[in-house]
PDB file of N, CA and C in Angstrom:
ATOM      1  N   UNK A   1     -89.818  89.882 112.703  1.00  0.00           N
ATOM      2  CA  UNK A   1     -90.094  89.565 114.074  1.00  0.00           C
ATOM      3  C   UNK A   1     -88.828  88.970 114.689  1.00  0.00           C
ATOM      4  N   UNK A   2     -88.659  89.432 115.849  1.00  0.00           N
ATOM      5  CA  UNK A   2     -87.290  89.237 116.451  1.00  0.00           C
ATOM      6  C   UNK A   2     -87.766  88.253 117.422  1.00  0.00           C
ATOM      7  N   UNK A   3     -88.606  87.895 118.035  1.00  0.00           N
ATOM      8  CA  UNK A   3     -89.217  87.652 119.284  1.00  0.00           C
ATOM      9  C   UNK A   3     -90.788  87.155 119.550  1.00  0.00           C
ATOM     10  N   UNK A   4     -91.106  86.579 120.416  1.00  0.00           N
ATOM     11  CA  UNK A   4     -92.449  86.275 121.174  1.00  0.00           C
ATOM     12  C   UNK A   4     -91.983  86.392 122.370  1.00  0.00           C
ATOM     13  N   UNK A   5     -92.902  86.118 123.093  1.00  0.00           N
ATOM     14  CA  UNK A   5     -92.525  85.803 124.545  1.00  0.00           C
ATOM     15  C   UNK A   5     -94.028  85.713 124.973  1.00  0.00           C
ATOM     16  N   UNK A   6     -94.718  85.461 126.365  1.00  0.00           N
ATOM     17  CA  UNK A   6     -96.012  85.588 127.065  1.00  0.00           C
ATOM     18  C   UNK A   6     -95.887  86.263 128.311  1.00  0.00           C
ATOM     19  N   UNK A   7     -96.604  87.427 128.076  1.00  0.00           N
ATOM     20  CA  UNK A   7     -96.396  88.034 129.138  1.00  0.00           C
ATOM     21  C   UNK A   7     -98.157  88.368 130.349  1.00  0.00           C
ATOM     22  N   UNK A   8     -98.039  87.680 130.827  1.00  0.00           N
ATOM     23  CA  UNK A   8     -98.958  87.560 131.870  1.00  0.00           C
ATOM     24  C   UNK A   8    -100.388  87.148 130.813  1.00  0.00           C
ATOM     25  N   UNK A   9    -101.356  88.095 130.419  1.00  0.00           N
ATOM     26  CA  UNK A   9    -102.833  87.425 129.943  1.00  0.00           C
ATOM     27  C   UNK A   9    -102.352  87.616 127.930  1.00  0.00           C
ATOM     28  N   UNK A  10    -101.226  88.127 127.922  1.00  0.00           N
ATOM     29  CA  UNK A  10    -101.364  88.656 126.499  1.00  0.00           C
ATOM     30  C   UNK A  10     -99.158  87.954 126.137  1.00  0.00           C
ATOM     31  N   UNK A  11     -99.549  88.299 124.179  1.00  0.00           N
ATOM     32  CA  UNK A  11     -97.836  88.146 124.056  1.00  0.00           C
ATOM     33  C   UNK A  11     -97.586  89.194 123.694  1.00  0.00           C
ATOM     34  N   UNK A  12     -96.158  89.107 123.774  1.00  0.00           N
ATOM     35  CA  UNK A  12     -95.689  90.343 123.460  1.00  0.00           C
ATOM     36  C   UNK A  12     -94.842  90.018 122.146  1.00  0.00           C
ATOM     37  N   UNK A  13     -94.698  90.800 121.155  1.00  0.00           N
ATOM     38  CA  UNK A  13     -94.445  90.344 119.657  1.00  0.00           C
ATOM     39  C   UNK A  13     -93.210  91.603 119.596  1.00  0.00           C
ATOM     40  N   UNK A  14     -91.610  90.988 119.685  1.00  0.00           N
ATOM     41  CA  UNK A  14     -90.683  91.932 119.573  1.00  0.00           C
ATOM     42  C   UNK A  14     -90.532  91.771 117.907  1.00  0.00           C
ATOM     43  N   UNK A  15     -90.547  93.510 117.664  1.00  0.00           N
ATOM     44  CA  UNK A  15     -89.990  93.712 116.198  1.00  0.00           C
ATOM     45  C   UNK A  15     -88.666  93.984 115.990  1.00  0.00           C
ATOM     46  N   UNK A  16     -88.248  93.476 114.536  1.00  0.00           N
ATOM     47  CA  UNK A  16     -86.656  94.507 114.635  1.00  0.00           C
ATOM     48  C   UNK A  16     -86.406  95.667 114.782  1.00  0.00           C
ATOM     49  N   UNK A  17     -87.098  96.478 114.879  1.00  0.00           N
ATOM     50  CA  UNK A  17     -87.139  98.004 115.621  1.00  0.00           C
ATOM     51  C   UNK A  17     -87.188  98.302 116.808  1.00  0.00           C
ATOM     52  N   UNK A  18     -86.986  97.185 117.695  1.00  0.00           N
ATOM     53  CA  UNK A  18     -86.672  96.964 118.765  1.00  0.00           C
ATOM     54  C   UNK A  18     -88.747  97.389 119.380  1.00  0.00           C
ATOM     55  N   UNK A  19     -89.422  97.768 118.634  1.00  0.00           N
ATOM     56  CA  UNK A  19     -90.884  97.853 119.511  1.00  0.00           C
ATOM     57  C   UNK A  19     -91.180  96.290 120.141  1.00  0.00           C
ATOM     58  N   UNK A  20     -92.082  96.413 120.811  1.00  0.00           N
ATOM     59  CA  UNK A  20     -93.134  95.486 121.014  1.00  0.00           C
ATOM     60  C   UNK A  20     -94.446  95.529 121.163  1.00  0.00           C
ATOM     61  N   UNK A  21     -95.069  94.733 120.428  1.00  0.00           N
ATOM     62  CA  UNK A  21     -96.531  94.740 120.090  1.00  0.00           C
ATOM     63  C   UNK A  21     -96.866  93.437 120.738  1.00  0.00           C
ATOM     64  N   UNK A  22     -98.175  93.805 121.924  1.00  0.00           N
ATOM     65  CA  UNK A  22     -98.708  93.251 122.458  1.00  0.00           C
ATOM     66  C   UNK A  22    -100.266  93.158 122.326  1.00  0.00           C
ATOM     67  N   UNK A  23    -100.640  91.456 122.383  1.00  0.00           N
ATOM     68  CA  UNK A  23    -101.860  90.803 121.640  1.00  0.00           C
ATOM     69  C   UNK A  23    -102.283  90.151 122.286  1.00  0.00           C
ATOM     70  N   UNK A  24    -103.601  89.695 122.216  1.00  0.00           N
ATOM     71  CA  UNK A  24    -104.031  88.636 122.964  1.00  0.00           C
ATOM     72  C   UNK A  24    -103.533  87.294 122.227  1.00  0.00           C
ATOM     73  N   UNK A  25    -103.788  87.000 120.995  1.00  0.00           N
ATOM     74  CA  UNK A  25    -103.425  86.041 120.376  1.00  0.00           C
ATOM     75  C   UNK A  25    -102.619  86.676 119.176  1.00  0.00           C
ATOM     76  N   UNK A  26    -101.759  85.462 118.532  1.00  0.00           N
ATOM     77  CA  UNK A  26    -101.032  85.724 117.386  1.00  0.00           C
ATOM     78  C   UNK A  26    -100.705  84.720 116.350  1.00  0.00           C
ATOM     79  N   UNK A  27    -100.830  85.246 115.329  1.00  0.00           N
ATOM     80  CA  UNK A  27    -100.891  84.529 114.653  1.00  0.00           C
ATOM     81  C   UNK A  27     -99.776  84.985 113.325  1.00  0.00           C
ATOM     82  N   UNK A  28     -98.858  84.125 112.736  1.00  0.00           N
ATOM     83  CA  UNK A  28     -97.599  83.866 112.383  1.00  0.00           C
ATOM     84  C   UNK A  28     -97.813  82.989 111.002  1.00  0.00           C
ATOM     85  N   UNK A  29     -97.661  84.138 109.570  1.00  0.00           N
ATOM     86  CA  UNK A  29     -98.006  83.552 108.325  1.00  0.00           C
ATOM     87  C   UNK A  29     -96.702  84.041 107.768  1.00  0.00           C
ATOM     88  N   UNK A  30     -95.758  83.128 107.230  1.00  0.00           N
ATOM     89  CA  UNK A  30     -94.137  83.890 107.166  1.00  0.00           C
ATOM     90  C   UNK A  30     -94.165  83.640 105.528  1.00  0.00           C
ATOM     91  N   UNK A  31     -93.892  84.473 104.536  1.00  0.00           N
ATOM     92  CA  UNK A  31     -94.068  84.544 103.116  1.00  0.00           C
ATOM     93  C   UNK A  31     -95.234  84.784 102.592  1.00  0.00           C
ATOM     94  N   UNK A  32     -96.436  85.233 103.615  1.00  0.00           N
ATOM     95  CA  UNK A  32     -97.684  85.204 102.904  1.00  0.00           C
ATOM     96  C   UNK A  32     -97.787  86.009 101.655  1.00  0.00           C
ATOM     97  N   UNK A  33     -98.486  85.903 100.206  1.00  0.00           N
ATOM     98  CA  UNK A  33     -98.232  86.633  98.966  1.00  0.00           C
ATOM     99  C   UNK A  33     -99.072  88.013  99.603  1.00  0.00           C
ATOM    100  N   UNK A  34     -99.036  89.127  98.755  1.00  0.00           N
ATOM    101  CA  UNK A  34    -100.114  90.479  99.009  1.00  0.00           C
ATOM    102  C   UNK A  34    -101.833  89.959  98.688  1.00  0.00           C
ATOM    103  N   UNK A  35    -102.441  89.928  98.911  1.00  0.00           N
ATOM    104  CA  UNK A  35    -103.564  89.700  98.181  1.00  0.00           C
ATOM    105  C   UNK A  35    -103.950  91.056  96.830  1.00  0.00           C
ATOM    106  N   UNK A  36    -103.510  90.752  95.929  1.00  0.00           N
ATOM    107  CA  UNK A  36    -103.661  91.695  94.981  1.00  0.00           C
ATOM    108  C   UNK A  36    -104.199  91.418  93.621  1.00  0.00           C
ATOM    109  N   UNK A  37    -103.817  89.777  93.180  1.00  0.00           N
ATOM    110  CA  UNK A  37    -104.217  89.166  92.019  1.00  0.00           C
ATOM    111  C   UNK A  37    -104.844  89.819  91.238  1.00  0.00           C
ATOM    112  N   UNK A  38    -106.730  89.697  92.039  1.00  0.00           N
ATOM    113  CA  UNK A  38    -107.935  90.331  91.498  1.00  0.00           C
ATOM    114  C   UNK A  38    -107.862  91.239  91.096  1.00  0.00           C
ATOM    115  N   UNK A  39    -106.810  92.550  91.861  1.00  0.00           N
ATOM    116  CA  UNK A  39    -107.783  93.464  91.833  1.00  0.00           C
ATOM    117  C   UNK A  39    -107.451  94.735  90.886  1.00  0.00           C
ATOM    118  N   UNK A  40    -106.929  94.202  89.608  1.00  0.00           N
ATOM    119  CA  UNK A  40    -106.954  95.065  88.745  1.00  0.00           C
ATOM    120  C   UNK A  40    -106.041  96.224  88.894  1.00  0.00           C
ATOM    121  N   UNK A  41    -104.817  95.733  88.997  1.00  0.00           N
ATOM    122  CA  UNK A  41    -104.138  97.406  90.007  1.00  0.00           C
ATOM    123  C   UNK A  41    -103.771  98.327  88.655  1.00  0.00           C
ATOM    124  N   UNK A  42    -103.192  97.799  87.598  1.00  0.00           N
ATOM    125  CA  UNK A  42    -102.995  98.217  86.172  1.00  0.00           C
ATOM    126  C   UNK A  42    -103.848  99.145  86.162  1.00  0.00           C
ATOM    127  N   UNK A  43    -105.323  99.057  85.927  1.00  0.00           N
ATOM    128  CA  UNK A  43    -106.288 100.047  85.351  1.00  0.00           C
ATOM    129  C   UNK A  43    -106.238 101.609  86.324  1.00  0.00           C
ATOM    130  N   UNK A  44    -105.795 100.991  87.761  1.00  0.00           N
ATOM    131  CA  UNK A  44    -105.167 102.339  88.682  1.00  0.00           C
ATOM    132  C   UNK A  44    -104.084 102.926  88.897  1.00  0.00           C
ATOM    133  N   UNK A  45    -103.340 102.581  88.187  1.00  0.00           N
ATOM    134  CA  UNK A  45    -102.000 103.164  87.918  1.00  0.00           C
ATOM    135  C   UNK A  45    -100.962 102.572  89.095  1.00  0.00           C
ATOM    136  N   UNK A  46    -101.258 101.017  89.538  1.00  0.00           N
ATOM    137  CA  UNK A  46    -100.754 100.753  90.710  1.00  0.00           C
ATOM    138  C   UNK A  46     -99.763  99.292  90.142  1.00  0.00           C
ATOM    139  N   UNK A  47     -99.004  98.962  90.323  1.00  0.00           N
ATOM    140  CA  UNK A  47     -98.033  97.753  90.603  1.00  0.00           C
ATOM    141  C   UNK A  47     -97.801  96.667  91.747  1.00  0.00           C
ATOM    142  N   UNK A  48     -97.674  96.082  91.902  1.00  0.00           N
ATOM    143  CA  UNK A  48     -97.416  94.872  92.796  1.00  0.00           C
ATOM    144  C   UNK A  48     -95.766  94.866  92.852  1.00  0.00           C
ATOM    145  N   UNK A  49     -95.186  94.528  94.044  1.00  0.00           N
ATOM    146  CA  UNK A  49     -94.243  93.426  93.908  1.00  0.00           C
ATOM    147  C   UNK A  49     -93.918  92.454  93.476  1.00  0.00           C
ATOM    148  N   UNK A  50     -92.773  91.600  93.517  1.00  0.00           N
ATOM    149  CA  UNK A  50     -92.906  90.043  93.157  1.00  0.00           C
ATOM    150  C   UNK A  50     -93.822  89.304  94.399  1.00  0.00           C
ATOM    151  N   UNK A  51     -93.756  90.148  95.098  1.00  0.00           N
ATOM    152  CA  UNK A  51     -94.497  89.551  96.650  1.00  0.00           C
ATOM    153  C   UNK A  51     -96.373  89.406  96.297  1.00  0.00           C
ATOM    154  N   UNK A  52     -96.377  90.140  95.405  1.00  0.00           N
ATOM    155  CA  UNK A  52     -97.949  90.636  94.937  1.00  0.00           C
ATOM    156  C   UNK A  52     -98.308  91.788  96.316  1.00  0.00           C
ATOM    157  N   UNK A  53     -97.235  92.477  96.836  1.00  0.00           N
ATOM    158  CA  UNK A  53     -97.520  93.680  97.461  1.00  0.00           C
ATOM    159  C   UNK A  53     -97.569  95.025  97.010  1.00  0.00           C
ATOM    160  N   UNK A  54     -98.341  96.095  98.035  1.00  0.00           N
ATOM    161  CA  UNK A  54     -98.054  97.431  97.360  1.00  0.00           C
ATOM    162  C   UNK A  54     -97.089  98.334  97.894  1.00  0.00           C
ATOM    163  N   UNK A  55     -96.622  98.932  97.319  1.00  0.00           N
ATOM    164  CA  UNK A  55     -95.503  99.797  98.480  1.00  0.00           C
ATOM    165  C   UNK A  55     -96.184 101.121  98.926  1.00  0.00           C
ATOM    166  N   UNK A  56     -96.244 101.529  99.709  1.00  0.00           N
ATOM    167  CA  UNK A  56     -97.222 102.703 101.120  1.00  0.00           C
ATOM    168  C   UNK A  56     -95.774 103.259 101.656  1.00  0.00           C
ATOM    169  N   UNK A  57     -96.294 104.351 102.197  1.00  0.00           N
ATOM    170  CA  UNK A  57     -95.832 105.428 102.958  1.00  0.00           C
ATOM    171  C   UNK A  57     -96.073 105.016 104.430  1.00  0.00           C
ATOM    172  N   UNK A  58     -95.748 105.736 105.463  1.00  0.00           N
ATOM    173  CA  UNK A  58     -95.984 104.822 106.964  1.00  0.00           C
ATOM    174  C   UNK A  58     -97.390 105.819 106.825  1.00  0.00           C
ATOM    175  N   UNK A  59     -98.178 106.719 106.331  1.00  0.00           N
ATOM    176  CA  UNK A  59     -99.434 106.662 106.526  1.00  0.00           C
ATOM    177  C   UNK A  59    -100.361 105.513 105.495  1.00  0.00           C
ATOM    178  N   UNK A  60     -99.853 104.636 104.863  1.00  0.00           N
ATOM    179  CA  UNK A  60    -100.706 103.708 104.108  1.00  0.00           C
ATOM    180  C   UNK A  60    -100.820 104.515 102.391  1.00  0.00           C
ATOM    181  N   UNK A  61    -100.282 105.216 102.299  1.00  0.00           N
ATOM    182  CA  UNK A  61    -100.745 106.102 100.574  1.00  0.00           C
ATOM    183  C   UNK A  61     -99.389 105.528  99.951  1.00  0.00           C
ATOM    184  N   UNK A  62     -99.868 105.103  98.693  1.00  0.00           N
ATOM    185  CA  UNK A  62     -99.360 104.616  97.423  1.00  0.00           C
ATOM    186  C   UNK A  62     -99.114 105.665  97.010  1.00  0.00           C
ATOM    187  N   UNK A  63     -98.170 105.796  95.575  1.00  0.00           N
ATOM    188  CA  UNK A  63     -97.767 106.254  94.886  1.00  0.00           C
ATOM    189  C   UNK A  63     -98.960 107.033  94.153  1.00  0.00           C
ATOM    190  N   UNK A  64    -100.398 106.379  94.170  1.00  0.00           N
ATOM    191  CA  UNK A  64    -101.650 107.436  93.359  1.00  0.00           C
ATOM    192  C   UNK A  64    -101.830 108.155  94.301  1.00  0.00           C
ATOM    193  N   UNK A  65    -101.969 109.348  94.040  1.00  0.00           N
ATOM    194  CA  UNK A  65    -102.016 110.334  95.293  1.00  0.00           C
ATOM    195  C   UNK A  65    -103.735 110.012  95.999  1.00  0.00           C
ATOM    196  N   UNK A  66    -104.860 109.352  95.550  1.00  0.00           N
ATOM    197  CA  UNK A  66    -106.371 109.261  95.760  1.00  0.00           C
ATOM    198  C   UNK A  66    -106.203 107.771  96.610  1.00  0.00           C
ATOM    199  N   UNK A  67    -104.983 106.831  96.469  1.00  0.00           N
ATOM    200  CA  UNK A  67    -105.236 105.292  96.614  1.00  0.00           C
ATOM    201  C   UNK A  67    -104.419 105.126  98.387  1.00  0.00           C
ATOM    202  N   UNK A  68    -104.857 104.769  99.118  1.00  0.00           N
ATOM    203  CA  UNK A  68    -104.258 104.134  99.934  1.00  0.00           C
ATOM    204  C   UNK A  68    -104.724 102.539 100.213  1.00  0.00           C
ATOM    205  N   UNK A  69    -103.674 102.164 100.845  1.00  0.00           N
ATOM    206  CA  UNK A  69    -103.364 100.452 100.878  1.00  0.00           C
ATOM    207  C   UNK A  69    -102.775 100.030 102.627  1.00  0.00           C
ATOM    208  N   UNK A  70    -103.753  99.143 102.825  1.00  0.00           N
ATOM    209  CA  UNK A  70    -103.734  98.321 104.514  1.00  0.00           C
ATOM    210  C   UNK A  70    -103.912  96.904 104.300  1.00  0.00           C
ATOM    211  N   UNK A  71    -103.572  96.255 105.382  1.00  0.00           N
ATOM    212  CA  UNK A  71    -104.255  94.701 104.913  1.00  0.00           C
ATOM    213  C   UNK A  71    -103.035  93.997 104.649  1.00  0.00           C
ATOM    214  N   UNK A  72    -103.823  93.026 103.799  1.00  0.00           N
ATOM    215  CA  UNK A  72    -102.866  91.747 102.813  1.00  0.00           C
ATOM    216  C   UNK A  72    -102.380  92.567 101.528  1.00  0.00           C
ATOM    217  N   UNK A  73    -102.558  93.765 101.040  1.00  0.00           N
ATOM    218  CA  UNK A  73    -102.289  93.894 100.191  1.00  0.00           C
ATOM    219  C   UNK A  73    -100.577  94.817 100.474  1.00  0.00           C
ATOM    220  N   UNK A  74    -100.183  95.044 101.409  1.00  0.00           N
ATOM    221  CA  UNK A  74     -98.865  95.628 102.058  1.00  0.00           C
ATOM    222  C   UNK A  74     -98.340  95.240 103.172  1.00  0.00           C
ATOM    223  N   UNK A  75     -98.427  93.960 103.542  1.00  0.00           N
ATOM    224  CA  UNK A  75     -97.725  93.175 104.468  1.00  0.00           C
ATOM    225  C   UNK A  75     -97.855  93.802 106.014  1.00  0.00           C
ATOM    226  N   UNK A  76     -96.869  92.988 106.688  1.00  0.00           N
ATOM    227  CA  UNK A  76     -97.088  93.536 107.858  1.00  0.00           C
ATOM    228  C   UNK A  76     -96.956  95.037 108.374  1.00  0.00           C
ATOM    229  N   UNK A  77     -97.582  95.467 109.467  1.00  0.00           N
ATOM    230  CA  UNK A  77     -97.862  96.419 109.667  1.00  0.00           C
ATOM    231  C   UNK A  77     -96.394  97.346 110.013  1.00  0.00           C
ATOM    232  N   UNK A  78     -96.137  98.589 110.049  1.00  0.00           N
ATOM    233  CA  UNK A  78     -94.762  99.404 110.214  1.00  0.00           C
ATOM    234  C   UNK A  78     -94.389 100.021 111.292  1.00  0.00           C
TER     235      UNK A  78
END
């Protein structure tokens, strides 16, 4: 995130890709881990980061060709 700003009823959230994503509210968790602990990724042929993230394609598909990943478990959105 490059940026906030407020722009009239909503913010506007500049990325380093120069976009901006605009919200009503926002909310700002900087290092959050993946949520992945639980969930057994081993038995699916899946890995974590040191982050406890998954790594996705910009459509959300992992490396198992059946598994895709959104959420806490692959960080912010792309």
């Amino acid at each position: 995130m490059l940026g906030l700003r407020n722009e009239a009823d909503q913010f506007a959230v500049r990325l380093t890709d120069g976009r901006d994503l605009l919200a009503d509210s926002v909310i700002f968790a900087a290092d959050r881990p993946g949520a992945t602990a639980d969930l057994g990724l081993e038995a699916a042929g899946l890995e974590a980061d040191e982050d406890g993230r998954l790594w996705c394609d910009d459509h959300g598909r992992t490396w198992v060709p059946s598994i895709a990943a959104a959420g806490e478990v692959v960080g912010f959105p792309r």
